[in-house]
C-alpha atoms as a PDB file:
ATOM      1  CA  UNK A   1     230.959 -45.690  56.906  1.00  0.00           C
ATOM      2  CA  UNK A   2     228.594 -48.069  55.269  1.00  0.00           C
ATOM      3  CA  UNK A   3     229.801 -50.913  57.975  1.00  0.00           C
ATOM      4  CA  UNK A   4     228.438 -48.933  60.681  1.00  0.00           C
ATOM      5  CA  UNK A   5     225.192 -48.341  59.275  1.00  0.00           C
ATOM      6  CA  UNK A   6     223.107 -51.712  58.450  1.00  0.00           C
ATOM      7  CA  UNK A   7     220.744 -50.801  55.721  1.00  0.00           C
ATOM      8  CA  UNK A   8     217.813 -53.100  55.153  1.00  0.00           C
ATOM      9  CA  UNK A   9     215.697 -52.790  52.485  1.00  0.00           C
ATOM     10  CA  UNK A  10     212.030 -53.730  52.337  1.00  0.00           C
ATOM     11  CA  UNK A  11     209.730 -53.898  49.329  1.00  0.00           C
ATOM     12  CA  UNK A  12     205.874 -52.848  50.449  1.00  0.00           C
ATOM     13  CA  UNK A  13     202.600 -52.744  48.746  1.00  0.00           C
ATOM     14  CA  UNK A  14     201.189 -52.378  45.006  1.00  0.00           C
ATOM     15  CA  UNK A  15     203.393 -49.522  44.557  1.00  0.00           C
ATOM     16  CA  UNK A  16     206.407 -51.659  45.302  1.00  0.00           C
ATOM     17  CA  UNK A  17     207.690 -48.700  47.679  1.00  0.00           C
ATOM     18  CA  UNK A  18     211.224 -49.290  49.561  1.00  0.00           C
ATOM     19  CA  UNK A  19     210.663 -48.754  52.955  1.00  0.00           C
ATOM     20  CA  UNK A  20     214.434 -48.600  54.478  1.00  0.00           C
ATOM     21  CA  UNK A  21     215.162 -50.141  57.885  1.00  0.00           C
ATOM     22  CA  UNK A  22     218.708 -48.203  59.112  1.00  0.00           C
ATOM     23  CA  UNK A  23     220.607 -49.451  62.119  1.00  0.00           C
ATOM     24  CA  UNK A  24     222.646 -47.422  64.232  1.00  0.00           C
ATOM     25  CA  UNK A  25     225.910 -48.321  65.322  1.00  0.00           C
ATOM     26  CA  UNK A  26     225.459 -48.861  68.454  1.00  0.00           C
ATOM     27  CA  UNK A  27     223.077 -51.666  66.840  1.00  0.00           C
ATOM     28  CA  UNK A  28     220.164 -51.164  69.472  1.00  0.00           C
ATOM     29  CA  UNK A  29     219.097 -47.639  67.443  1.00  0.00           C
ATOM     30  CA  UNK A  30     217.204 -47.841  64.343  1.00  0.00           C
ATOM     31  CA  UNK A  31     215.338 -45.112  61.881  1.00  0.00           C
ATOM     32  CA  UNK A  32     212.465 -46.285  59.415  1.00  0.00           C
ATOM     33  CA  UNK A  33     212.493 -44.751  55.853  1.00  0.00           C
ATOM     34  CA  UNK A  34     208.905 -44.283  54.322  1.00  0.00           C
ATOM     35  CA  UNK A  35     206.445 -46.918  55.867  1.00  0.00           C
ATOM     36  CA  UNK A  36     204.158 -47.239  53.150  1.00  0.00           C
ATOM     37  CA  UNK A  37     201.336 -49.364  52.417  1.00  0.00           C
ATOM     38  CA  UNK A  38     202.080 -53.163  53.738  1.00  0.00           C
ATOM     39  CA  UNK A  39     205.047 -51.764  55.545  1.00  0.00           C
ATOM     40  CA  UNK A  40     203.498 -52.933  59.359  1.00  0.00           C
ATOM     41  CA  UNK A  41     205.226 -56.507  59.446  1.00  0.00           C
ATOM     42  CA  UNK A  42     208.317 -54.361  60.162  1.00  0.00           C
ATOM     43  CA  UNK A  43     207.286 -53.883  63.567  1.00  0.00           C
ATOM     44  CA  UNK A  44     207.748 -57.631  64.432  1.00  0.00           C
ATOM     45  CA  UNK A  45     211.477 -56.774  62.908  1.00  0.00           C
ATOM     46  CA  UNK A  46     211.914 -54.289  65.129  1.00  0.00           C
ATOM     47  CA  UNK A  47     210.648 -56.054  67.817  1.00  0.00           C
ATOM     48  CA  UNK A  48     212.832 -59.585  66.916  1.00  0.00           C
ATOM     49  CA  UNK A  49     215.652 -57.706  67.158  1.00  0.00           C
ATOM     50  CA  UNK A  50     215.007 -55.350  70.139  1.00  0.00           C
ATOM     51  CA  UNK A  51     215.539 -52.562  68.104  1.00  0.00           C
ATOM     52  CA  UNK A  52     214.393 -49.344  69.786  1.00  0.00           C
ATOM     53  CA  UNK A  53     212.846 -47.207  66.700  1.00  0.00           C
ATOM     54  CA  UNK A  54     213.856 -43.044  67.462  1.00  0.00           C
ATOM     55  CA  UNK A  55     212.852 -41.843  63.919  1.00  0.00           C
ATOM     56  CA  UNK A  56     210.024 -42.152  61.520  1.00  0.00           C
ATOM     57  CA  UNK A  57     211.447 -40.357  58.367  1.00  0.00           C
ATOM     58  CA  UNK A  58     209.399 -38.981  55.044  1.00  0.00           C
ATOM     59  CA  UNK A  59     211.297 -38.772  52.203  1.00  0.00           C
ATOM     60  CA  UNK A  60     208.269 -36.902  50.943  1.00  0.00           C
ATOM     61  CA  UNK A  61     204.791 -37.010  51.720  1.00  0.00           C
ATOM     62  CA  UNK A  62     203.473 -39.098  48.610  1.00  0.00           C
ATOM     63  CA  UNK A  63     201.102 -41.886  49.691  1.00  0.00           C
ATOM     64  CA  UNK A  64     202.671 -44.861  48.700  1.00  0.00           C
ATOM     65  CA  UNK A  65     205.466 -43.386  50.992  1.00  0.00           C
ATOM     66  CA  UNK A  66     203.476 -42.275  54.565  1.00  0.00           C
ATOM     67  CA  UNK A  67     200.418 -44.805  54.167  1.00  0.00           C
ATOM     68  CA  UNK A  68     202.406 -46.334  57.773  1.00  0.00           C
ATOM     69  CA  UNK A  69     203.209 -43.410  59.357  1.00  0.00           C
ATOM     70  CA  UNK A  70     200.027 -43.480  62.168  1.00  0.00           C
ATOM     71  CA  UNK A  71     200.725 -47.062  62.355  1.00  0.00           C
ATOM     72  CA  UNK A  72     204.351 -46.659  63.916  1.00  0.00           C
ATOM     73  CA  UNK A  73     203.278 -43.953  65.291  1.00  0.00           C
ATOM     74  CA  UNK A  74     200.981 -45.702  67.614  1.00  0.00           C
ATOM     75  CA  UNK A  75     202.770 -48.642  68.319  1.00  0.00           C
ATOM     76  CA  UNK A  76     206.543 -47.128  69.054  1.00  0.00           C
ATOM     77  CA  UNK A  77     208.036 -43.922  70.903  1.00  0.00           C
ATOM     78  CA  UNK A  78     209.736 -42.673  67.441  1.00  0.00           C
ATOM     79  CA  UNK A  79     209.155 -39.298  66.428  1.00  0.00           C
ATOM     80  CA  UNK A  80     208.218 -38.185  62.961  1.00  0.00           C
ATOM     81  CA  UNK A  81     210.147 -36.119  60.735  1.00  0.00           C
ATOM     82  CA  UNK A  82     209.059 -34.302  57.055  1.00  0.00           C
ATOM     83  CA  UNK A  83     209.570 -31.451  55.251  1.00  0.00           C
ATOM     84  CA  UNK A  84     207.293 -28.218  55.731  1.00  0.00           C
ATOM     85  CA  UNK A  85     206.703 -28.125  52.241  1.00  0.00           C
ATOM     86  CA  UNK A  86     205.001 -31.863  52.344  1.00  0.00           C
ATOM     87  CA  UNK A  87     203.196 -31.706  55.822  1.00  0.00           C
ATOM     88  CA  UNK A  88     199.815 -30.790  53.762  1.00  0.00           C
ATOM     89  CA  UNK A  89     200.091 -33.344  51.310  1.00  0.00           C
ATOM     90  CA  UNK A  90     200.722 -36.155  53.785  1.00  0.00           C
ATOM     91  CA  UNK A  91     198.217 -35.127  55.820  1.00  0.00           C
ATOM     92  CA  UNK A  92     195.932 -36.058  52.544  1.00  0.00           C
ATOM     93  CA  UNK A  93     196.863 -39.572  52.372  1.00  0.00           C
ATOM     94  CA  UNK A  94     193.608 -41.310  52.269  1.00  0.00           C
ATOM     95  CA  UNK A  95     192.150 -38.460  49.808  1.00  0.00           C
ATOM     96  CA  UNK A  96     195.477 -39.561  47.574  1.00  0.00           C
ATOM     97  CA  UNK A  97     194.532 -43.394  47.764  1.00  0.00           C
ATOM     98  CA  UNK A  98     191.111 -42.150  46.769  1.00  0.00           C
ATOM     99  CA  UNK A  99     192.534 -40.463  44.008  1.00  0.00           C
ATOM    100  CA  UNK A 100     194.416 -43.318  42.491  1.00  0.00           C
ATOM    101  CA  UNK A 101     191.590 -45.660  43.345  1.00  0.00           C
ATOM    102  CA  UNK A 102     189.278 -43.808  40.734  1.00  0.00           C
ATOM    103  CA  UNK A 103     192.683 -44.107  38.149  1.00  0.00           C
ATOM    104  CA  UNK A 104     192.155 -48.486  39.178  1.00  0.00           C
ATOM    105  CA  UNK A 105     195.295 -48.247  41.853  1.00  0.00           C
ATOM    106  CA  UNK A 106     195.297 -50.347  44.782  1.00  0.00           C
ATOM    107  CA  UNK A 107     191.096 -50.840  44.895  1.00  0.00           C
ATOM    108  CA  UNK A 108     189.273 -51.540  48.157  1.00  0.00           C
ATOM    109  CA  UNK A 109     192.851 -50.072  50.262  1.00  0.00           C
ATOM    110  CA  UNK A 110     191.779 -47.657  52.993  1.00  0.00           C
ATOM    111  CA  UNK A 111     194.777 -45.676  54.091  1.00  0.00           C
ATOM    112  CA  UNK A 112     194.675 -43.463  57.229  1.00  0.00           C
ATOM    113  CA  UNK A 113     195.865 -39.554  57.118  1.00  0.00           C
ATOM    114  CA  UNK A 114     199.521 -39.214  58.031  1.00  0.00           C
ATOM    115  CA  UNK A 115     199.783 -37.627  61.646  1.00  0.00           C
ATOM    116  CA  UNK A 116     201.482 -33.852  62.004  1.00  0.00           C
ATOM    117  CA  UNK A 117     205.394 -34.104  62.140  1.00  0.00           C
ATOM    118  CA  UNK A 118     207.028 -33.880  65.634  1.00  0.00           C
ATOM    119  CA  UNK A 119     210.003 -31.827  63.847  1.00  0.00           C
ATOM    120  CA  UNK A 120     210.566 -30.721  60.446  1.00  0.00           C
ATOM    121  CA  UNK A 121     213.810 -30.899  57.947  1.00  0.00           C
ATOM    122  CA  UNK A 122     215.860 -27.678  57.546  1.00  0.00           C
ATOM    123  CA  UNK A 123     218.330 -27.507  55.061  1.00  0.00           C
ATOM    124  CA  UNK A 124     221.870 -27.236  56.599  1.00  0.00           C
ATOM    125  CA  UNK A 125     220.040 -28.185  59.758  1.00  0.00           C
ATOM    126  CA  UNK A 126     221.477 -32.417  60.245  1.00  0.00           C
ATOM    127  CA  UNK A 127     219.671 -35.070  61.611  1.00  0.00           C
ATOM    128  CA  UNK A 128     221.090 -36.701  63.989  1.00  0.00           C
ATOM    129  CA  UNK A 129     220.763 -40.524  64.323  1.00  0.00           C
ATOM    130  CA  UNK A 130     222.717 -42.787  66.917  1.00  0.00           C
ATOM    131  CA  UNK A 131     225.611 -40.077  67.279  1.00  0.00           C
ATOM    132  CA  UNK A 132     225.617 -39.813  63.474  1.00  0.00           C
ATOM    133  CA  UNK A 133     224.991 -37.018  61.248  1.00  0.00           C
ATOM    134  CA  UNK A 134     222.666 -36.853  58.237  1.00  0.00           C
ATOM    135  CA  UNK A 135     223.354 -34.222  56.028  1.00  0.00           C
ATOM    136  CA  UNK A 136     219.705 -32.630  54.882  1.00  0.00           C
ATOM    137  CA  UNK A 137     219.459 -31.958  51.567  1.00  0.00           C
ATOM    138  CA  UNK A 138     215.947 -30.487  50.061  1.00  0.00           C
ATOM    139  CA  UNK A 139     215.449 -32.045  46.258  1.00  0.00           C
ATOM    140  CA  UNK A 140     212.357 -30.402  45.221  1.00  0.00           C
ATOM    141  CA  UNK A 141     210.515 -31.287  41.944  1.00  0.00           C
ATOM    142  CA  UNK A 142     208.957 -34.472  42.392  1.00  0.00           C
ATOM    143  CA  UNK A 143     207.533 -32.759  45.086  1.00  0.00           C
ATOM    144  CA  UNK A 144     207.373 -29.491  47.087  1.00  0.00           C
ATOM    145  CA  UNK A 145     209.342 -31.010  50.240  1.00  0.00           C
ATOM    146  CA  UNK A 146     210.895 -33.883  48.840  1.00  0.00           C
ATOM    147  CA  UNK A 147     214.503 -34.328  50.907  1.00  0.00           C
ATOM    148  CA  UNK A 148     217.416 -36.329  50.194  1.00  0.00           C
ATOM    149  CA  UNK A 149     219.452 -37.799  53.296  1.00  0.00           C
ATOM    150  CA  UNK A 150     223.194 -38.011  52.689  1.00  0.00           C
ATOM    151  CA  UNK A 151     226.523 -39.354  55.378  1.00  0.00           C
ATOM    152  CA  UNK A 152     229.410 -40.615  54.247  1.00  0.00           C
ATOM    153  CA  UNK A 153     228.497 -42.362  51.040  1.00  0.00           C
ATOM    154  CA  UNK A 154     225.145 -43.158  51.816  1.00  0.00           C
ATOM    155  CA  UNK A 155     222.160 -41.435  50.034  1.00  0.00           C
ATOM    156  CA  UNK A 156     218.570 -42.081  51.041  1.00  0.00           C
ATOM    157  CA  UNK A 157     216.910 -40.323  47.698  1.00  0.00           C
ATOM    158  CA  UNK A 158     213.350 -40.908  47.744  1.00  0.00           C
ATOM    159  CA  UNK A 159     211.903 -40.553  44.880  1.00  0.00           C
ATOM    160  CA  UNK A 160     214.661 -37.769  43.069  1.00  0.00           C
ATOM    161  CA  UNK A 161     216.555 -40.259  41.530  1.00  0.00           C
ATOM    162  CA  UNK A 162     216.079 -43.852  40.224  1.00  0.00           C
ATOM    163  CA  UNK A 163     218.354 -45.948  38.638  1.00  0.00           C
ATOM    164  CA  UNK A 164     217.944 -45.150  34.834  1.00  0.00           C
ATOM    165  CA  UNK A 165     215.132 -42.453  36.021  1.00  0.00           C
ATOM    166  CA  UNK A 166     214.059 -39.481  38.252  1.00  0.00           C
ATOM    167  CA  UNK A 167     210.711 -39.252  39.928  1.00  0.00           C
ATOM    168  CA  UNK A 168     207.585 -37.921  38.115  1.00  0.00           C
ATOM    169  CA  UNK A 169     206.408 -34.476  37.789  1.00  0.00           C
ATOM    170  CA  UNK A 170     203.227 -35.284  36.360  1.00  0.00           C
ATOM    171  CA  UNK A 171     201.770 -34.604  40.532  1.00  0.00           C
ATOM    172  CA  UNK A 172     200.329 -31.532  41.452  1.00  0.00           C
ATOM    173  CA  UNK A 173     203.666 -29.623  42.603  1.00  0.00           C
ATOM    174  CA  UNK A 174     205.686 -31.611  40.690  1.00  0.00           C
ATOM    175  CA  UNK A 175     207.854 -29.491  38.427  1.00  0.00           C
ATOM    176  CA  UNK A 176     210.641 -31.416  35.631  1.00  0.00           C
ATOM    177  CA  UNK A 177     213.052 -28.363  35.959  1.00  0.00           C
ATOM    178  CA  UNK A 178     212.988 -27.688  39.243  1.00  0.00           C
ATOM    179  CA  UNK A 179     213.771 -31.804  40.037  1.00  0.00           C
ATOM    180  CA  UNK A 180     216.540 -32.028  37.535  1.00  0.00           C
ATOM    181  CA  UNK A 181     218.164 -28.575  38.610  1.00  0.00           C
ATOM    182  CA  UNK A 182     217.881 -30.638  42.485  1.00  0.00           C
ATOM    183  CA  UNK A 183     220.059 -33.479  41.012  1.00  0.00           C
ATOM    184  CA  UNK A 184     222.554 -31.512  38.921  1.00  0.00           C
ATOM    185  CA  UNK A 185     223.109 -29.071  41.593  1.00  0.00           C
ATOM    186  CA  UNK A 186     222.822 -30.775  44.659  1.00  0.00           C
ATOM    187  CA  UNK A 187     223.014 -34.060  43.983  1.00  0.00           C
ATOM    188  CA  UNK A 188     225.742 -34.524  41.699  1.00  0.00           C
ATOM    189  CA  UNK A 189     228.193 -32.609  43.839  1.00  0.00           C
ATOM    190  CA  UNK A 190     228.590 -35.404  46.116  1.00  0.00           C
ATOM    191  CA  UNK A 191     231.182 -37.826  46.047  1.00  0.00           C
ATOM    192  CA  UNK A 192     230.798 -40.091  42.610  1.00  0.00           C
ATOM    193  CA  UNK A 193     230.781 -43.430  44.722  1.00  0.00           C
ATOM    194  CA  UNK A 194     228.005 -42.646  46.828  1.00  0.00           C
ATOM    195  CA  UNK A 195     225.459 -45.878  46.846  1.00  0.00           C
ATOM    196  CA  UNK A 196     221.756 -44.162  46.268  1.00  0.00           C
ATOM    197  CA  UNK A 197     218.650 -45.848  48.172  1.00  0.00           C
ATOM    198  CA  UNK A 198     215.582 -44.917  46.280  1.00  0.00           C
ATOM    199  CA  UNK A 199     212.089 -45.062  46.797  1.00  0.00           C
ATOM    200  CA  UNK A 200     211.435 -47.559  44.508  1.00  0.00           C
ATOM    201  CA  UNK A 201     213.810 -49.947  42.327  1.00  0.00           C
ATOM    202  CA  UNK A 202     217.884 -50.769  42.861  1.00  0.00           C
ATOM    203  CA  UNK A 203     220.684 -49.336  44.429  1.00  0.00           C
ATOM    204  CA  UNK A 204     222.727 -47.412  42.005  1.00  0.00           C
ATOM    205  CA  UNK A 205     225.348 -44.960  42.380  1.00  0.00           C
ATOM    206  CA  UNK A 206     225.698 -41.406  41.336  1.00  0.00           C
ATOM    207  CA  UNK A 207     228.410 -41.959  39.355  1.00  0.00           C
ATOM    208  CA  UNK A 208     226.552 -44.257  37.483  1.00  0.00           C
ATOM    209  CA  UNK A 209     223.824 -41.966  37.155  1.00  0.00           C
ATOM    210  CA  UNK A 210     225.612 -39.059  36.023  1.00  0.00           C
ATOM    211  CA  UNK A 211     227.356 -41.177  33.211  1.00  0.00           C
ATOM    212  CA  UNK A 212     223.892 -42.908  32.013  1.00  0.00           C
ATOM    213  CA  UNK A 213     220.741 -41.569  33.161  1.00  0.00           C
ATOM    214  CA  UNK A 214     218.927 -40.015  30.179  1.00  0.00           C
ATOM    215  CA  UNK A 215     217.439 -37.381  32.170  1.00  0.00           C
ATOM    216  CA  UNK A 216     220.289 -35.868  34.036  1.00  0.00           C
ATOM    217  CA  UNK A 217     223.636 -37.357  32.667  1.00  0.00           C
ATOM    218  CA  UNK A 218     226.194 -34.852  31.286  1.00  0.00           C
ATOM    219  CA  UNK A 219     225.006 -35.953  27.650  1.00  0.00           C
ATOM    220  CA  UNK A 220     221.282 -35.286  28.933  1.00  0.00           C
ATOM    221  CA  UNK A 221     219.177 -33.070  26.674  1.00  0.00           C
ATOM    222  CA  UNK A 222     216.773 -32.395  29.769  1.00  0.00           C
ATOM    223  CA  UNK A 223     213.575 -34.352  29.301  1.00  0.00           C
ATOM    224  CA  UNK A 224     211.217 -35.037  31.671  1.00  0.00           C
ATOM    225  CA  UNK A 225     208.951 -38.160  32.111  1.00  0.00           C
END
C-alpha cells in the first residue's frame, strides 16, 4: 500500500518535530501531519505541486506539534482534526511555549493558540483520506488524546513510540503505564512489518521495536523515561 501513499517527511523547528506531508493516490489529495513550529514553508510545497490540502491532522496537541495549525488554517480549505481529550491543551499553545521558554526552550518564539477542531477522532470511527481508510487508534499516555493512524502497513505514531524510545510522561497527563499498556496492547497487535512515522527521530518498524526497545520489548522490565 505504501506505493500509493507518498510520505514526505519534514524536520521543523528547535524541537526537531516531523511534520508528515501524505499524498493521496489520486496524487492531487494531500493530509499534513503536525505543523509545528517552522513548519509554514510547506505551504509553497503544497502549492509547487498543486496539491489541494483536505486534512490538518494532530497527532496530539503538544506544542511543538500544533504551533502551525492557525497558519494552514488560514491559508488553505483543510479541515482540522484532534482528539477530544487534547482540544484543551492545544488550545494552550502559546501558554506551552511560555512554559518552556522560562525552562530556556525556543526563547523570543511567539506561537499562536491552536484553533477548535472541525471534527474529532473516534476510536473505531476511520478517517477517510483520498478514498482511503485510516484506522484510528487512541494511544494515551504521553498524552490524554494522543492517536495513532494506521492503513496497510503504515503507522503515523506521534509521539507513542520512537525508535529505541516512547514519548515522555513527565507532562501534565502524561502517565508511563497507561502509554506502555497503549503500545503493548494496541500497538503491537499490528502486523510486525509495519514502518512507524514518529513525531520526532527515524522510521522504525514494530517489529523492531518489540524485539529491542527497552521500554516495551518482550524482555522489557517496564520503565519509564
Amino acid at each position: 500500500m505504501a506505493d500509493t501513499i507518498q510520505i514526505d517527511r519534514f524536520t521543523v523547528g528547535p524541537f526537531e518535530e516531523n511534520c508528515y506531508l501524505l499524498v493521496g493516490p489520486s496524487g492531487r489529495s494531500a493530509a499534513l501531519v503536525d505543523p509545528g513550529l517552522g513548519s509554514e514553508s510547506i505551504l509553497d510545497t503544497l502549492r509547487e505541486r498543486n496539491l489541494n490540502l483536505q486534512w490538518i491532522i494532530n497527532t496530539h496537541g503538544h506544542v511543538d506539534h500544533v504551533a502551525g495549525n492557525k497558519f494552514f488554517k488560514d491559508n488553505t480549505d483543510a479541515r482540522l482534526i484532534m482528539h477530544p481529550d487534547d482540544v484543551e491543551l492545544a488550545s494552550r499553545a502559546s501558554q506551552q511555549m511560555q512554559s518552556l521558554q522560562l525552562m530556556g526552550f525556543g526563547p523570543g518564539l511567539e506561537v499562536p493558540d491552536s484553533p477548535p477542531p472541525d471534527e474529532l477522532f473516534v476510536e473505531g470511527v476511520p478517517l477517510e483520506f483520498d478514498g482511503l481508510k485510516f484506522d484510528v487508534i487512541h494511544t494515551p499516555g504521553h498524552s490524554p488524546g494522543g492517536t495513532c493512524l494506521y492503513h496497510q502497513g503504515i503507522l503515523i505514531c506521534g509521539d507513542t513510540l520512537f525508535m529505541g524510545s516512547i514519548g515522555r510522561t513527565d507532562l501534565p497527563g502524561g502517565s508511563g503505564n497507561q502509554l506502555i499498556e497503549s503500545i503493548r496492547d494496541k500497538l503491537f497487535r499490528l502486523p510486525g512489518e509495519t514502518v512507524c512515522y514518529p513525531g520526532h527521530g527515524p522510521e522504525t518498524t514494530l517489529d523492531h521495536e518489540r524485539r529491542t526497545n527497552m521500554f516495551v520489548s518482550d524482555s522489557a522490565v517496564g520503565a519509564v523515561p
